[in-house]
C-alpha atoms as a PDB file:
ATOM      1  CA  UNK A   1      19.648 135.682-105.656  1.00  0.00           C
ATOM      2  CA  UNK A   2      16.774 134.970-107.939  1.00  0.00           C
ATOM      3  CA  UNK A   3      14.787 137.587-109.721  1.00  0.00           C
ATOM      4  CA  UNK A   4      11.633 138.222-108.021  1.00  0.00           C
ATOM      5  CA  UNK A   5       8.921 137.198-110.113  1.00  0.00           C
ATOM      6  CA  UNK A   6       6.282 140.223-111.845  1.00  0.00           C
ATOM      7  CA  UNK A   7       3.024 139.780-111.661  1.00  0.00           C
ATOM      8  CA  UNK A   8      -0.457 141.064-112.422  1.00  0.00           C
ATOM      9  CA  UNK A   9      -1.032 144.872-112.020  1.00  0.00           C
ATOM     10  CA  UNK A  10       2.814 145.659-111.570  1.00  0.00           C
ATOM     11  CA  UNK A  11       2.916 148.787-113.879  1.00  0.00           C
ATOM     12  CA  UNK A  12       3.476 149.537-117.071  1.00  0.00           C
ATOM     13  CA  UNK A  13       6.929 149.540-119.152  1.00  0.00           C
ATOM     14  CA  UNK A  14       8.725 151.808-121.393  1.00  0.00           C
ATOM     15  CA  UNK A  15      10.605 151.501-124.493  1.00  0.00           C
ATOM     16  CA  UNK A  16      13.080 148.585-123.460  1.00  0.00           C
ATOM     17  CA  UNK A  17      12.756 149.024-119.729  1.00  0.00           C
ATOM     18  CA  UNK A  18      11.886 145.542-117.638  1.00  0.00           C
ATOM     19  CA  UNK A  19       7.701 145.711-116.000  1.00  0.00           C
ATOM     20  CA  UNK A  20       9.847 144.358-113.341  1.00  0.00           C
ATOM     21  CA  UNK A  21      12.138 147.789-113.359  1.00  0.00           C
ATOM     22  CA  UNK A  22       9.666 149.879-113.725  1.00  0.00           C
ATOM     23  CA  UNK A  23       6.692 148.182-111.117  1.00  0.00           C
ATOM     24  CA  UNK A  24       9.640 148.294-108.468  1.00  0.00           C
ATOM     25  CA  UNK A  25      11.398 151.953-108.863  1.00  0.00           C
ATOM     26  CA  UNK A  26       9.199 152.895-106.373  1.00  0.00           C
ATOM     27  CA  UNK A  27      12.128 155.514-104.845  1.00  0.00           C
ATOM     28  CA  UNK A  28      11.471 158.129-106.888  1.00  0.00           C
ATOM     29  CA  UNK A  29       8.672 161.024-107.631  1.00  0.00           C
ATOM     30  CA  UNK A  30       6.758 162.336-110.499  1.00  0.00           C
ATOM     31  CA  UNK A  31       6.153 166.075-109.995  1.00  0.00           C
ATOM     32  CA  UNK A  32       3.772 167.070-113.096  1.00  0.00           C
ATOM     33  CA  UNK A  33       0.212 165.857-112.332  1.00  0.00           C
ATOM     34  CA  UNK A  34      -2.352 168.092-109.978  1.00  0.00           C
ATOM     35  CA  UNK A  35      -2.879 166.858-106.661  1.00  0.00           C
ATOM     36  CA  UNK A  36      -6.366 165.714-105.997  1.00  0.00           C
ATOM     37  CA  UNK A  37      -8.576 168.135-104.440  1.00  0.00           C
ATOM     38  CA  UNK A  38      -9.255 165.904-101.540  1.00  0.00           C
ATOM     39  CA  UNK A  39      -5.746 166.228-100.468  1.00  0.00           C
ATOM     40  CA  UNK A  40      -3.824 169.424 -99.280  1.00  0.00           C
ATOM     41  CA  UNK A  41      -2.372 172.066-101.669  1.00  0.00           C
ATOM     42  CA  UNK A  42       1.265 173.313-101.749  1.00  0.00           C
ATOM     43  CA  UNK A  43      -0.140 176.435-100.131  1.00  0.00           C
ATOM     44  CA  UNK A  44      -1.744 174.355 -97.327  1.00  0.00           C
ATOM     45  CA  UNK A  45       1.315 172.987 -97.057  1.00  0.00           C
ATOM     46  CA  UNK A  46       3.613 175.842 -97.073  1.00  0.00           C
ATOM     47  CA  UNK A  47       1.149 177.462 -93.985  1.00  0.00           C
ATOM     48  CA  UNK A  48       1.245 174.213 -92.260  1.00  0.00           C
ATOM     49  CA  UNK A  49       5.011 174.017 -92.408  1.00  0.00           C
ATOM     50  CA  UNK A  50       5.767 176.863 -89.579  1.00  0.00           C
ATOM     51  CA  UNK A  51       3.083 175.034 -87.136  1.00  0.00           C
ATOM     52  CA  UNK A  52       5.291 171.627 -87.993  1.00  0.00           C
ATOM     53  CA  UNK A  53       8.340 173.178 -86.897  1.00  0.00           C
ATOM     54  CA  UNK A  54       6.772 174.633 -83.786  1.00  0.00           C
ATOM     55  CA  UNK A  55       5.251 170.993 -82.933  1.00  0.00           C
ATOM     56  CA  UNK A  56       8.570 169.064 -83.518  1.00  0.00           C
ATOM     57  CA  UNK A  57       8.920 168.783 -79.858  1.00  0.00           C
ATOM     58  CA  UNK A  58       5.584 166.570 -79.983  1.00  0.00           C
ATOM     59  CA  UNK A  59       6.847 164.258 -82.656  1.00  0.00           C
ATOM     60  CA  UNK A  60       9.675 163.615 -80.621  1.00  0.00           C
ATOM     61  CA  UNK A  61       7.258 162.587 -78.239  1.00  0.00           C
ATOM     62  CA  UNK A  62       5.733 160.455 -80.737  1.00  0.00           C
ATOM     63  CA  UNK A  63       8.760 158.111 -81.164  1.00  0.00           C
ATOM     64  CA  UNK A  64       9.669 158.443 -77.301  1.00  0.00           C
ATOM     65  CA  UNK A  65       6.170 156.633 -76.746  1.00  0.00           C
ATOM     66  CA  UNK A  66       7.361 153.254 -78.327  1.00  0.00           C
ATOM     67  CA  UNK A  67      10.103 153.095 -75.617  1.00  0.00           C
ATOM     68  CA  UNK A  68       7.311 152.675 -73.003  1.00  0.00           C
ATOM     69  CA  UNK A  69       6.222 149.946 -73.915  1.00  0.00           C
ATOM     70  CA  UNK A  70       3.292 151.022 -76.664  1.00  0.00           C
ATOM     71  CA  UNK A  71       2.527 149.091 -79.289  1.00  0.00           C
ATOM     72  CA  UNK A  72       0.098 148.799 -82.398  1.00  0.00           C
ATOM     73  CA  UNK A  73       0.012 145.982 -85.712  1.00  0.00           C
ATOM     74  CA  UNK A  74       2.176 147.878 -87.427  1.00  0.00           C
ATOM     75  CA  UNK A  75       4.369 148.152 -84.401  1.00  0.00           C
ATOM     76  CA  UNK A  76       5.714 146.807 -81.559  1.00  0.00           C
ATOM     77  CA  UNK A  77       7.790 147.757 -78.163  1.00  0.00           C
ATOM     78  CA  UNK A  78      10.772 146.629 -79.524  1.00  0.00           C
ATOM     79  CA  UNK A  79      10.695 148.757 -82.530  1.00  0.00           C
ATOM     80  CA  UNK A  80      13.797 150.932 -83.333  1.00  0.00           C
ATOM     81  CA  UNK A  81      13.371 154.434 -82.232  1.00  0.00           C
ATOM     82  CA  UNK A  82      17.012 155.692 -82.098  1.00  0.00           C
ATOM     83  CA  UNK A  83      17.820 157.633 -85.482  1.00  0.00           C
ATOM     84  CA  UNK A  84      19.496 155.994 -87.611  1.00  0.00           C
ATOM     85  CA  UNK A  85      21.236 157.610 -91.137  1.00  0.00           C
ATOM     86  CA  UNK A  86      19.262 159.000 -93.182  1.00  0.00           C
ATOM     87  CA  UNK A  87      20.471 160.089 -97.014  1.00  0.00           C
ATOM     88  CA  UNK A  88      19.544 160.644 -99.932  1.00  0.00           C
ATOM     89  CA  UNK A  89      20.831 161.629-104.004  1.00  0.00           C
ATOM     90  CA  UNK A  90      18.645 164.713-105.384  1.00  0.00           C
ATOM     91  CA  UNK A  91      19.489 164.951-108.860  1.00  0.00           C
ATOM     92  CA  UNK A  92      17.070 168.435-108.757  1.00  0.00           C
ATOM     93  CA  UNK A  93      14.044 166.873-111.200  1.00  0.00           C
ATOM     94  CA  UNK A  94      11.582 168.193-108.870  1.00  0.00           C
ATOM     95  CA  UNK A  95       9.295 171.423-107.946  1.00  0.00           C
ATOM     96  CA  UNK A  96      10.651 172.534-104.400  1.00  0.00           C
ATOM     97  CA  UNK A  97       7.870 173.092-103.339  1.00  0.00           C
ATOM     98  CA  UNK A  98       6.352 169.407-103.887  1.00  0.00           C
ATOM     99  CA  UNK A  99       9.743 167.628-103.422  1.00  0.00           C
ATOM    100  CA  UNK A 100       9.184 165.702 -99.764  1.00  0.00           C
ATOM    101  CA  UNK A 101      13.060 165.245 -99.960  1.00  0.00           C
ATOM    102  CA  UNK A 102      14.026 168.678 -99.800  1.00  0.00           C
ATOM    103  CA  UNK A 103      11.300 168.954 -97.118  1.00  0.00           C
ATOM    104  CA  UNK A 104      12.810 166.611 -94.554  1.00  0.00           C
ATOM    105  CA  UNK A 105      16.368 168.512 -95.584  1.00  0.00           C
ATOM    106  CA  UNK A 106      14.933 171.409 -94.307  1.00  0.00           C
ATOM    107  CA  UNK A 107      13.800 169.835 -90.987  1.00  0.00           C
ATOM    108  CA  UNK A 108      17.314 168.283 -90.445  1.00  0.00           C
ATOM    109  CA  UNK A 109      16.077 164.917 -90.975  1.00  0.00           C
ATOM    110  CA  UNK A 110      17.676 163.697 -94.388  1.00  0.00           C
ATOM    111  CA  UNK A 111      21.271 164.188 -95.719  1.00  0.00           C
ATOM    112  CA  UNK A 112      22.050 164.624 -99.601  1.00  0.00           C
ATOM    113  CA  UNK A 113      24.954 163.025-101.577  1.00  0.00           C
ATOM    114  CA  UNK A 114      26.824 163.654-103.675  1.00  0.00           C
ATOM    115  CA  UNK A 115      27.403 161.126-107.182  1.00  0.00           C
ATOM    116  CA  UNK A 116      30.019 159.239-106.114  1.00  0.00           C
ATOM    117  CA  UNK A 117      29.667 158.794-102.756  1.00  0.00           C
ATOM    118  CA  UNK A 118      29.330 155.818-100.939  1.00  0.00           C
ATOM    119  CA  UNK A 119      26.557 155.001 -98.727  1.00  0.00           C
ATOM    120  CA  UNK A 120      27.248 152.120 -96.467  1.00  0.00           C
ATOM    121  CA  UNK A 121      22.993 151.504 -95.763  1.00  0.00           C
ATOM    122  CA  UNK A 122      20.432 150.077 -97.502  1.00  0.00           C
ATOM    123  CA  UNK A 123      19.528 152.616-100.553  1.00  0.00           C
ATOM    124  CA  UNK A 124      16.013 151.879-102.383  1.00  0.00           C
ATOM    125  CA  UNK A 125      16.827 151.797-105.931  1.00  0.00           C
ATOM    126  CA  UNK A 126      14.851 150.561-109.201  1.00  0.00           C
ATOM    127  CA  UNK A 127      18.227 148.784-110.447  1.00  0.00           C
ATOM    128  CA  UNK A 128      18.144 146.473-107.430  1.00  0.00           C
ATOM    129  CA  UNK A 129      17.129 142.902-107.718  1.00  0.00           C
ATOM    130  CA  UNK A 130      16.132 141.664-103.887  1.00  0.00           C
ATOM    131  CA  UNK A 131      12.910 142.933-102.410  1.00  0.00           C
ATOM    132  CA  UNK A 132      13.485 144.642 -99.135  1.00  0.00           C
ATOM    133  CA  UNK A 133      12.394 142.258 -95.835  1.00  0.00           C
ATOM    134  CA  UNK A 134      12.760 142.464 -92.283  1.00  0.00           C
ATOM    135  CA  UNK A 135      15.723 140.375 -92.581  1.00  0.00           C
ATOM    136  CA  UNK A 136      17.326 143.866 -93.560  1.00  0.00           C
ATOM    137  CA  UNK A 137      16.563 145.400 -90.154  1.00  0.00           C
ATOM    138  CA  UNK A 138      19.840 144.667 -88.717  1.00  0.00           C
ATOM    139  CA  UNK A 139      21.400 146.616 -91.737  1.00  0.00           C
ATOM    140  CA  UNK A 140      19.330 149.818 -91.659  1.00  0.00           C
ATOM    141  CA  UNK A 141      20.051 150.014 -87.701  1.00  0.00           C
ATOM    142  CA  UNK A 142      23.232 149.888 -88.109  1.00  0.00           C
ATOM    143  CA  UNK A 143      23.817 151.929 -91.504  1.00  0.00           C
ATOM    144  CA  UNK A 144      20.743 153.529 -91.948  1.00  0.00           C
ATOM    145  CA  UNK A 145      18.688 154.028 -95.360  1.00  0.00           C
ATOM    146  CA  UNK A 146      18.970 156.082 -98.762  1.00  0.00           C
ATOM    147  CA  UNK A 147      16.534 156.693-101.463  1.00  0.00           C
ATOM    148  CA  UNK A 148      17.475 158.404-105.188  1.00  0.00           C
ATOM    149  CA  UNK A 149      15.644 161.650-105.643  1.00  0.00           C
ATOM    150  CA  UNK A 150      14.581 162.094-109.001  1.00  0.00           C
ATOM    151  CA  UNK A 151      11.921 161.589-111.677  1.00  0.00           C
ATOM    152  CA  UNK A 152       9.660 158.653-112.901  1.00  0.00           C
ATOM    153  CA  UNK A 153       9.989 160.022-116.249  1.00  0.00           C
ATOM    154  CA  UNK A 154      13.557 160.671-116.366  1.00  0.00           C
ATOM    155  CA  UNK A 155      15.294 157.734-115.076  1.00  0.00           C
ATOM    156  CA  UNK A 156      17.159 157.108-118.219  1.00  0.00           C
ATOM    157  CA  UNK A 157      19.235 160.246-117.029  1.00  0.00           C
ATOM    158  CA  UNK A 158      20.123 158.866-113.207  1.00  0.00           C
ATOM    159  CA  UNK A 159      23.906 157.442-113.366  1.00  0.00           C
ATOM    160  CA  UNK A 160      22.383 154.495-111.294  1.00  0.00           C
ATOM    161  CA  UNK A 161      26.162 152.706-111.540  1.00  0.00           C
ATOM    162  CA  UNK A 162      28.056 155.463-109.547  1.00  0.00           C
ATOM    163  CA  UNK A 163      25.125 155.173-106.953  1.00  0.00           C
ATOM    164  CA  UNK A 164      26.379 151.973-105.315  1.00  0.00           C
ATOM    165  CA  UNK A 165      25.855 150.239-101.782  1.00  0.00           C
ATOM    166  CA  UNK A 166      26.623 146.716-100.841  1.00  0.00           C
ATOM    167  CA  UNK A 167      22.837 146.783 -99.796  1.00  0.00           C
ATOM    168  CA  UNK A 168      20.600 148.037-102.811  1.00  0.00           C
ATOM    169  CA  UNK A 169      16.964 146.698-102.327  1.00  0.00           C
ATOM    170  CA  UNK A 170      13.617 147.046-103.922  1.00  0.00           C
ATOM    171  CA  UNK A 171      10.370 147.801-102.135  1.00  0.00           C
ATOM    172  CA  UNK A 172       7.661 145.661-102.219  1.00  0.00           C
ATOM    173  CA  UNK A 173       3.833 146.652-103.392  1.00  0.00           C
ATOM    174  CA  UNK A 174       2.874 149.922-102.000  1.00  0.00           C
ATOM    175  CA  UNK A 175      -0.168 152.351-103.209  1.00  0.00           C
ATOM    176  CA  UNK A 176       1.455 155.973-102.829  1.00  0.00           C
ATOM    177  CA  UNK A 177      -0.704 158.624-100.935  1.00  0.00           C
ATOM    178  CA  UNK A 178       0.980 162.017-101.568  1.00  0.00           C
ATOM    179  CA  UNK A 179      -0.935 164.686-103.838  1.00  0.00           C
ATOM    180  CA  UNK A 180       1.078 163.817-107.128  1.00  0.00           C
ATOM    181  CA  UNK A 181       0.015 159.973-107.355  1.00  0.00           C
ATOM    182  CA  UNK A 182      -2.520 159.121-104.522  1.00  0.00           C
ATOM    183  CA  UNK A 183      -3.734 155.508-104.953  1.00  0.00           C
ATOM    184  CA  UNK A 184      -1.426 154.307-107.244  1.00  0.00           C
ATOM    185  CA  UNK A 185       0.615 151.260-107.010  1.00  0.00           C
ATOM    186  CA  UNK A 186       4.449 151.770-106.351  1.00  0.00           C
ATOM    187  CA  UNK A 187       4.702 155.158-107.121  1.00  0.00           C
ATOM    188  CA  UNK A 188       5.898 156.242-103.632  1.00  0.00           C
ATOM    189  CA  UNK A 189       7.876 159.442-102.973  1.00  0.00           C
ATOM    190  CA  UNK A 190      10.952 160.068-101.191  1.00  0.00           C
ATOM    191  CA  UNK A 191       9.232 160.182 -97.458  1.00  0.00           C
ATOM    192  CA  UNK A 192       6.587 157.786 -98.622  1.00  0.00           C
ATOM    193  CA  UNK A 193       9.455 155.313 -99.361  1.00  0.00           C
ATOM    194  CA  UNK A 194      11.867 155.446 -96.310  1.00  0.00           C
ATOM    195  CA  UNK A 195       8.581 155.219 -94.321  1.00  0.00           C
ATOM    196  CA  UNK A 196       7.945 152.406 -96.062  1.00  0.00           C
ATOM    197  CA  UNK A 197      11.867 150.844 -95.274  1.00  0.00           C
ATOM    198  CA  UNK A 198      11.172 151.635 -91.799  1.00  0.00           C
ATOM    199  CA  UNK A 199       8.009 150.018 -91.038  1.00  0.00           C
ATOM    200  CA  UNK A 200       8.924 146.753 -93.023  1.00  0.00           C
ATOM    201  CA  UNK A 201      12.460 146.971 -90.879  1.00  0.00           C
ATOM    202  CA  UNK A 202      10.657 147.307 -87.469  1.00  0.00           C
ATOM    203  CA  UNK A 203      11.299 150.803 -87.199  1.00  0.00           C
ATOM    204  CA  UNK A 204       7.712 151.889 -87.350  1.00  0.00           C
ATOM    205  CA  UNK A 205       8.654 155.360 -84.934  1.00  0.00           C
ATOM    206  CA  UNK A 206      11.246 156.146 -87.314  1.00  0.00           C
ATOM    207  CA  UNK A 207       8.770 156.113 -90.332  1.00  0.00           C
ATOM    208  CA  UNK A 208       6.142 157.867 -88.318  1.00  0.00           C
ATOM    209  CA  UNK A 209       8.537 160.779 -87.481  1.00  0.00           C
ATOM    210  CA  UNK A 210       9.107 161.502 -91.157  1.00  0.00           C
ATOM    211  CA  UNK A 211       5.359 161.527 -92.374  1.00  0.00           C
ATOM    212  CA  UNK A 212       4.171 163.696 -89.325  1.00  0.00           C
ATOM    213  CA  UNK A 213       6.453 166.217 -91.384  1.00  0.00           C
ATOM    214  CA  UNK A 214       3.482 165.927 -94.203  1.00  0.00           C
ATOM    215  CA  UNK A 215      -0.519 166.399 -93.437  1.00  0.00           C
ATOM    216  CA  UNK A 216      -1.307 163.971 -95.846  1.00  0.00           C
ATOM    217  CA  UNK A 217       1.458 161.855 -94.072  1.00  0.00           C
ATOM    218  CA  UNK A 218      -0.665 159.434 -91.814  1.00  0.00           C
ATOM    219  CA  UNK A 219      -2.531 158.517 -94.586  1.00  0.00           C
ATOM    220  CA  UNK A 220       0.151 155.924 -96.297  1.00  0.00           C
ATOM    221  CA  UNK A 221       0.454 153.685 -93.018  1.00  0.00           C
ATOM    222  CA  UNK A 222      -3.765 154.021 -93.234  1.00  0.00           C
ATOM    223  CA  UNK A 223      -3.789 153.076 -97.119  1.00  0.00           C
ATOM    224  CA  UNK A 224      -1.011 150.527 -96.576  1.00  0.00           C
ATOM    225  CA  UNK A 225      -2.043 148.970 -93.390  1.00  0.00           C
ATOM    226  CA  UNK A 226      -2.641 145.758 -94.752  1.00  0.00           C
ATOM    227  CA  UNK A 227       0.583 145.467 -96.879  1.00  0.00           C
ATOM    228  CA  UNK A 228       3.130 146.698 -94.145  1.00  0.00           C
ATOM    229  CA  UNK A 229       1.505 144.716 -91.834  1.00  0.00           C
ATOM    230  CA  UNK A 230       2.154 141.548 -94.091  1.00  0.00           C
ATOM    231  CA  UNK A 231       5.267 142.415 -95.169  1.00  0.00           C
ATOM    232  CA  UNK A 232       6.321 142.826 -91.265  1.00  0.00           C
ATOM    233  CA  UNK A 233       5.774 138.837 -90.445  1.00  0.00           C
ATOM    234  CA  UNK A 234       7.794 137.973 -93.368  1.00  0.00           C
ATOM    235  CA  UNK A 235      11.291 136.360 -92.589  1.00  0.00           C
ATOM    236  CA  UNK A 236      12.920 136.559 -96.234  1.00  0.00           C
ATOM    237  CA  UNK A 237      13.063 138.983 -99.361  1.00  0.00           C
ATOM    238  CA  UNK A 238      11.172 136.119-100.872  1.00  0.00           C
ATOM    239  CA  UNK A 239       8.294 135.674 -98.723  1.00  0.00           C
ATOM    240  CA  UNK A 240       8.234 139.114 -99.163  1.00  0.00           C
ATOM    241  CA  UNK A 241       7.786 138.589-102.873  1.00  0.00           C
ATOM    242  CA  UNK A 242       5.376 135.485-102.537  1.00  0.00           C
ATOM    243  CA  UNK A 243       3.140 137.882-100.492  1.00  0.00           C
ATOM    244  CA  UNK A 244       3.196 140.950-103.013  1.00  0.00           C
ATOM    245  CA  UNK A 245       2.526 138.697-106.163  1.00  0.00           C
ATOM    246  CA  UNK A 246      -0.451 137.569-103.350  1.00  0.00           C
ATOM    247  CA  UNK A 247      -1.830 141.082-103.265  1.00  0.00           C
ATOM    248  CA  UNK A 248      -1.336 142.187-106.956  1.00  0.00           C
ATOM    249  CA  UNK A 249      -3.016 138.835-107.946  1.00  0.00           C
ATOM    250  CA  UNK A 250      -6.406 139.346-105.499  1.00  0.00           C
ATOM    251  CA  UNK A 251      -6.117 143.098-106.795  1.00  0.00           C
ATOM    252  CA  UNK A 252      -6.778 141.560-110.431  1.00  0.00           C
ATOM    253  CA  UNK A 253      -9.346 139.090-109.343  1.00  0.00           C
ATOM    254  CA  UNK A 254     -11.456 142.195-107.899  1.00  0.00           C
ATOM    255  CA  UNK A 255     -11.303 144.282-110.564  1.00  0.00           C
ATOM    256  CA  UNK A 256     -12.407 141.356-113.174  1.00  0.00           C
ATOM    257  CA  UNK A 257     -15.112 140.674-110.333  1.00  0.00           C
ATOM    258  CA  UNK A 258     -16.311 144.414-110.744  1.00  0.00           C
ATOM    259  CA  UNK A 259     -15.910 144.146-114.890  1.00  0.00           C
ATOM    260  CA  UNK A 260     -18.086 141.198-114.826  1.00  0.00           C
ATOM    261  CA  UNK A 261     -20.601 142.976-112.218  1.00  0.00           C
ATOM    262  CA  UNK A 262     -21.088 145.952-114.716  1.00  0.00           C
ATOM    263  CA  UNK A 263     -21.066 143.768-117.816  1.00  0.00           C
ATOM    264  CA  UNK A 264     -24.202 141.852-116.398  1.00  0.00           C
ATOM    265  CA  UNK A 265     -25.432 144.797-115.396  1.00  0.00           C
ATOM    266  CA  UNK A 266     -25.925 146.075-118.994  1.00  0.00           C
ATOM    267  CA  UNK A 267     -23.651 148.875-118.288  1.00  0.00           C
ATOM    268  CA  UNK A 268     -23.399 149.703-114.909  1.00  0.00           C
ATOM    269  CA  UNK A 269     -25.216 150.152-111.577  1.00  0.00           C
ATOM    270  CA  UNK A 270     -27.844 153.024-113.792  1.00  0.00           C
ATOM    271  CA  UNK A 271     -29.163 149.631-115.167  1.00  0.00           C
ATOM    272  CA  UNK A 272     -30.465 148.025-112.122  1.00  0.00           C
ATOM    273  CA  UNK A 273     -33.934 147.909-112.383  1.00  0.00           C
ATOM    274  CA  UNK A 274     -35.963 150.271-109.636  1.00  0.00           C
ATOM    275  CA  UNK A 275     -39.253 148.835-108.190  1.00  0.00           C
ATOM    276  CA  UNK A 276     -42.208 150.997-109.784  1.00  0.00           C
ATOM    277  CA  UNK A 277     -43.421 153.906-107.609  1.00  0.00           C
ATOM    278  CA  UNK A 278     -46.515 153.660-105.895  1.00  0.00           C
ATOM    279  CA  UNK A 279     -49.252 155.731-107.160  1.00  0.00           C
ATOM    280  CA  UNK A 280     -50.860 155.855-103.932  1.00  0.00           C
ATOM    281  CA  UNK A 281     -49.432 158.437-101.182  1.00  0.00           C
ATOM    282  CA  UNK A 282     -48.575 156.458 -98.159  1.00  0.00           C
ATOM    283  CA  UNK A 283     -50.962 157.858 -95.080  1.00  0.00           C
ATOM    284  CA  UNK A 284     -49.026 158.920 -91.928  1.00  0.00           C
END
């Protein structure tokens, strides 16, 4: 397999670590930052978590719909809606209260590993070297999906090589929508990532049962819409590549576009000149 290529807005690296590495290691959280104030709080969250429990019943409902016969562009009828394994390696770098890992654990919806232990599915992993596609699908329906738990800024401490699978992928360009990192490119977290697996793997009920754990959770499939969507008609991890390098490239071009704009401008939209006001009062 060849090394997907980087390409323009793909993160930023550190010390001796690959852009390629770090762009892709899009399975794990960073906990420190403030969530924005547009989004919910952790005590928003914590009050909201009782009414999710009580309203599981109508999430099930959720994924029962797609067996009817509903359908949407990020989903069709034939969509997978039986559960399929779930896992995932918490090596404990993260606040409880933010960790969306240890959330789904406590809704009966993830399992953790152990170091060691083998995981037969596809696990999400920045050491990986093929992009995930929807070539994988018949893998994650049969042996489900796994993401490593941990932090952005301590990955140098994750024994990556006694967290193996025959199946390790990378996910494509995302922009993450939880309270830690909203809007920024590839750094998902744990939900935000096997969502991600799900949707691209045409398992779209799957990924919507583990976000409606979250009340900021239909906002990645919203923010994302027309990434998943793209990723979904691809056949191969590289078309899957082609059309990320696609996206990060007409990313770039807009945001030259808008650096031009303001540099004509004289230094930003303040400069645009105003038509003079008129002196004389308008009659009615």
């Amino acid at each position: 397999m060849v090394r997907p290529r980087g390409g323009p807005g793909r993160g930023r690296g550190r010390g001796r670590r690959s852009r390629w590495d770090d762009a892709h290691a899009v399975n794990v959280l960073v906990e420190y930052p403030e969530p924005p104030e547009s989004l919910c709080t952790d005590e928003e969250e914590e009050e909201e978590e009782e009414e999710e429990e009580s309203s599981d019943e109508g999430s099930e409902d959720q994924v029962d719909e797609s067996e009817d016969g509903s359908e949407d562009d990020l989903g069709s009828a034939t969509d997978l809606s039986t559960p399929v394994p779930v896992a995932m390696w918490d090596f404990q770098h993260c606040d409880p209260r933010r960790c969306s890992g240890k959330k789904l654990a406590r809704h009966g919806l993830i399992k953790e590993m152990r170091v060691n232990q083998k995981f037969r599915g596809i696990v999400l992993t920045p050491h990986a070297t093929q992009v995930l596609s929807p070539a994988d699908a018949p893998i994650l329906r049969e042996y489900g999906v796994a993401v490593v738990e941990c932090s952005w800024a301590r990955l140098d401490e994750i024994p990556f090589g006694k967290i193996k699978s025959p199946h390790e992928r990378l996910l494509p360009r995302l922009m993450a929508t939880n309270p830690v990192n909203y809007g920024k490119p590839f750094k998902l977290n744990c939900v935000e990532a096997l969502a991600a697996a799900f949707y691209i793997c045409q398992a779209k009920p799957l990924g919507d049962q583990l976000l409606s754990k979250f009340a900021w959770g239909s906002n990645f499939p919203a923010l994302n819409h027309s990434f998943l969507a793209r990723y979904r008609e691809c056949r191969s991890s590289q078309e899957v590549t082609q059309a990320a390098d696609q996206f990060a490239q007409e990313e770039e071009e807009e945001r030259l576009e808008r650096q031009f704009a303001k540099t004509e401008l004289g230094g930003g939209y303040d400069a645009i000149p105003l038509p003079p006001a008129s002196s004389d009062e308008d009659g009615e």
